[in-house]
Protein backbone atom coordinates (compact mmCIF):
# COMPACT_ATOMS: atom_id res chain seq x y z
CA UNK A 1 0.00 0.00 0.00
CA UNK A 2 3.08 1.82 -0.90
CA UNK A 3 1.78 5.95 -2.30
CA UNK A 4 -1.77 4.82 -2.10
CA UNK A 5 -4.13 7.40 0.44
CA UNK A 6 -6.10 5.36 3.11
CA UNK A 7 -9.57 7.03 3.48
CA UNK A 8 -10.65 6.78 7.28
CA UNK A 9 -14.38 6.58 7.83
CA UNK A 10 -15.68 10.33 8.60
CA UNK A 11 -12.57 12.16 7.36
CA UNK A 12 -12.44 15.12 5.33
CA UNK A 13 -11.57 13.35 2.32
CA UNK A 14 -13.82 10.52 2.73
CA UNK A 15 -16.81 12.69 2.64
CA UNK A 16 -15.45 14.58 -0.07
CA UNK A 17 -14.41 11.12 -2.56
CA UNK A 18 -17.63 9.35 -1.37
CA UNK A 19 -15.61 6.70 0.95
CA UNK A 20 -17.29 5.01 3.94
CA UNK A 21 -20.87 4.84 4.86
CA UNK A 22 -21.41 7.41 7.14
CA UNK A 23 -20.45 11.51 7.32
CA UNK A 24 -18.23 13.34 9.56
CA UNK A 25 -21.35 13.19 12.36
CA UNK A 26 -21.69 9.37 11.87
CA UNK A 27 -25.19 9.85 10.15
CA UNK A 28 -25.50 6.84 6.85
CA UNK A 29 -25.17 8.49 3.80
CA UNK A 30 -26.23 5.74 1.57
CA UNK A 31 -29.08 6.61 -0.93
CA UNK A 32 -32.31 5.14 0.39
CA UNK A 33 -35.26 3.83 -1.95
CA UNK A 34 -37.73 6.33 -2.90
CA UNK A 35 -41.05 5.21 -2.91
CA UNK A 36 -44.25 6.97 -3.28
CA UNK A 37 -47.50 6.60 -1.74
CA UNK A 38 -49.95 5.21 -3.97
CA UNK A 39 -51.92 8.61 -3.49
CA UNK A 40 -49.73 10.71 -5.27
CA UNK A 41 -49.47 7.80 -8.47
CA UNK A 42 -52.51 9.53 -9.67
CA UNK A 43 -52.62 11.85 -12.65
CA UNK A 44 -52.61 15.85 -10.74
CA UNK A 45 -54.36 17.07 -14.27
CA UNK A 46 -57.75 17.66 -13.81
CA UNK A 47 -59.44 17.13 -17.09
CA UNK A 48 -61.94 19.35 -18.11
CA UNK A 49 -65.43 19.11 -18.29
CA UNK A 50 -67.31 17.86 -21.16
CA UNK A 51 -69.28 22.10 -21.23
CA UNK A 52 -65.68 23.56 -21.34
CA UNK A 53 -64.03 21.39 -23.86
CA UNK A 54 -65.81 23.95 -27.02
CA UNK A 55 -64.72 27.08 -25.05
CA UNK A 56 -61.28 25.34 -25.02
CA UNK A 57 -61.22 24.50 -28.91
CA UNK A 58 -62.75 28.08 -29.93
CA UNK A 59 -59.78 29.57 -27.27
CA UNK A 60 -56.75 27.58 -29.02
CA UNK A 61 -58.68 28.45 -32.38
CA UNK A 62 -58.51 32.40 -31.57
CA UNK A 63 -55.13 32.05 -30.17
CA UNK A 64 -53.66 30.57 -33.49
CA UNK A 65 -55.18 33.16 -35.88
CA UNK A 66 -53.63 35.28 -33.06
CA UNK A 67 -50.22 33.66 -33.84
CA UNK A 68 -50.81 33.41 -37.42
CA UNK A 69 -51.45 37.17 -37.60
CA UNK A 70 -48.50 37.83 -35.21
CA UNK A 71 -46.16 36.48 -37.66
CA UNK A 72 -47.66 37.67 -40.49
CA UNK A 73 -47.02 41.39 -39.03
CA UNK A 74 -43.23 40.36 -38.30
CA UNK A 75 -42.49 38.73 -41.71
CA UNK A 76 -44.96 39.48 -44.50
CA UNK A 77 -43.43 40.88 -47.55
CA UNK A 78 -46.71 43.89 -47.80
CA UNK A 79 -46.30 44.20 -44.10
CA UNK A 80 -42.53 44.83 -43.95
CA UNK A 81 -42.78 47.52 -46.78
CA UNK A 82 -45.21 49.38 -45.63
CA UNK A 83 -43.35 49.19 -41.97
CA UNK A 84 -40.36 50.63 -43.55
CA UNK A 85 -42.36 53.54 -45.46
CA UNK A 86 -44.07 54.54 -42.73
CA UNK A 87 -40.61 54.10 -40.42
CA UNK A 88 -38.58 56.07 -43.25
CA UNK A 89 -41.06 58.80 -42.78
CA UNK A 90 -41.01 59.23 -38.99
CA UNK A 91 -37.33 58.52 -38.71
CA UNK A 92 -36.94 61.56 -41.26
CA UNK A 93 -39.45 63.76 -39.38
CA UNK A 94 -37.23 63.12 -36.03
CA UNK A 95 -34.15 63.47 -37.78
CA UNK A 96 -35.36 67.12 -39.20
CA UNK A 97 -35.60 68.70 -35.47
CA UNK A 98 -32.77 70.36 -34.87
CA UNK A 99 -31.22 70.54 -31.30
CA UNK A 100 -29.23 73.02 -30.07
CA UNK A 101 -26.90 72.65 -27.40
CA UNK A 102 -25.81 75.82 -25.38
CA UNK A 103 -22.37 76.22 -24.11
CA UNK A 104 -21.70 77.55 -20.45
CA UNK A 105 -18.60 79.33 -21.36
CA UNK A 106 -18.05 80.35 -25.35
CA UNK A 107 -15.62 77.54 -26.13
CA UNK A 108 -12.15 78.68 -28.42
CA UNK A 109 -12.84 78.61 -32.09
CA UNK A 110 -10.55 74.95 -32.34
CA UNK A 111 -13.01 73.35 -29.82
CA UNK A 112 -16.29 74.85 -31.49
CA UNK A 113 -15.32 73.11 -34.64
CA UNK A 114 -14.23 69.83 -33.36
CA UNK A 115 -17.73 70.02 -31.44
CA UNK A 116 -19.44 70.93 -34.82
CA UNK A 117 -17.83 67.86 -36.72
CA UNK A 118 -18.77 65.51 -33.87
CA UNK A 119 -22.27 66.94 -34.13
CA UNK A 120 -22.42 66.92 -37.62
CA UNK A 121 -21.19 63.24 -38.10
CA UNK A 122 -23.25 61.66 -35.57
CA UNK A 123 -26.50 63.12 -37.14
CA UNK A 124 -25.57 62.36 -40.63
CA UNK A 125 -23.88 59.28 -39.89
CA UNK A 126 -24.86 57.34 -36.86
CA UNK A 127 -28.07 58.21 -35.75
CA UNK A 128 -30.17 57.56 -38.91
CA UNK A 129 -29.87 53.63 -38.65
CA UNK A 130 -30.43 54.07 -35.24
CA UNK A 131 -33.62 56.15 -35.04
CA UNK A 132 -34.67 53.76 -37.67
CA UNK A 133 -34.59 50.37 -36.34
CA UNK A 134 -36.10 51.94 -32.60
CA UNK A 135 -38.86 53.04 -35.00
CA UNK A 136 -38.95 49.92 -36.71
CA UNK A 137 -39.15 48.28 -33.12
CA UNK A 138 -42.25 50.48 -32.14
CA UNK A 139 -44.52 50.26 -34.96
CA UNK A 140 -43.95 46.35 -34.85
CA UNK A 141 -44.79 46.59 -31.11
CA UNK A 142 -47.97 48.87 -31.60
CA UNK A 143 -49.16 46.80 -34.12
CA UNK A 144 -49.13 43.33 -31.98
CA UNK A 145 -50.42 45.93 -29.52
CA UNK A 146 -53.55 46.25 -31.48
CA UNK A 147 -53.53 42.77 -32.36
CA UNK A 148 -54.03 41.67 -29.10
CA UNK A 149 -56.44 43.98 -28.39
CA UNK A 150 -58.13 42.28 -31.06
CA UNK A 151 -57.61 38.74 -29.31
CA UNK A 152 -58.81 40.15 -25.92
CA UNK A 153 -61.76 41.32 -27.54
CA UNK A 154 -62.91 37.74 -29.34
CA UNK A 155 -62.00 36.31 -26.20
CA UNK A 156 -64.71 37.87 -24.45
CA UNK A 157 -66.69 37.43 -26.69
CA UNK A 158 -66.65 33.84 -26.67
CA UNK A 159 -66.84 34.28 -22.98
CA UNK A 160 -69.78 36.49 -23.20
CA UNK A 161 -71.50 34.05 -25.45
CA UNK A 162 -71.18 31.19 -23.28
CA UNK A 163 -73.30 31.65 -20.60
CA UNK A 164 -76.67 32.30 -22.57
CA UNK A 165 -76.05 28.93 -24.45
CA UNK A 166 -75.76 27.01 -21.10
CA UNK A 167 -79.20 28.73 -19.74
């Protein structure tokens, strides 16, 4: 047993390499069987109820034209181009306003027009893109706005119908 480590039961390194039965308190550390009471073998789903299976079907069927219109707005070809018309044209009416910034002390005529480039670069250069795709963003999230409006709306509908068929 020449270079080989002897584990002792309850030592540090025999809790820590899985060695011996029990833990530094002399407590069995052996997994035990796991068995459950027949109780709990039942199925926790309550089904539903033979009234609320329709409401169920014409729910899923208002969710997927939901989904289906979702994606349409995201991906259709006439809904991205008229996205970017309308996102050209609000990007350019942002774009137009001019801000001024106002100095606290008049700055030397070197650092006015290294302040002027900056200014002029970012609006010509950086912040079109920019102010673009955050418009992009919005439109696409005020149109699934409205189109879950929409979905609210059938949905209580259906809910609203329900009643005064079960009477």
């Amino acid at each position: 047993m020449r270079g080989a480590i002897r584990l002792v039961r309850g030592s540090v390194a025999a809790r820590y390499t899985g060695a011996g039965r029990h833990d530094a308190f002399g407590a069995d550390c052996r997994p035990k069987a796991f068995h459950l009471p027949l109780a709990t073998t039942a199925p926790l789903v309550r089904r539903p109820s033979i009234r609320s299976v329709p409401l169920q079907r014409k729910f899923e069927k208002i969710l997927h034209e939901f989904k289906r219109e979702a994606y349409k707005i995201e991906h259709g070809k006439a809904t991205a181009e008229q996205i970017t018309k309308e996102c050209t044209s609000i990007a350019e009416e942002v774009l137009s306003q001019k801000y001024n910034y106002h100095f606290h002390k008049l700055p030397d005529a070197n650092r006015a027009e290294i302040i002027n480039m900056i200014n002029n670069y970012t609006r010509e250069a950086i912040l079109p893109p920019v102010v673009e795709r955050l418009v992009q963003r919005q439109l696409m999230l005020e149109r699934k706005q409205n189109e879950i409006v929409v979905l609210i709306e059938r949905m209580l509908e259906v809910l609203s119908e329900e009643p005064a068929k079960a009477k």
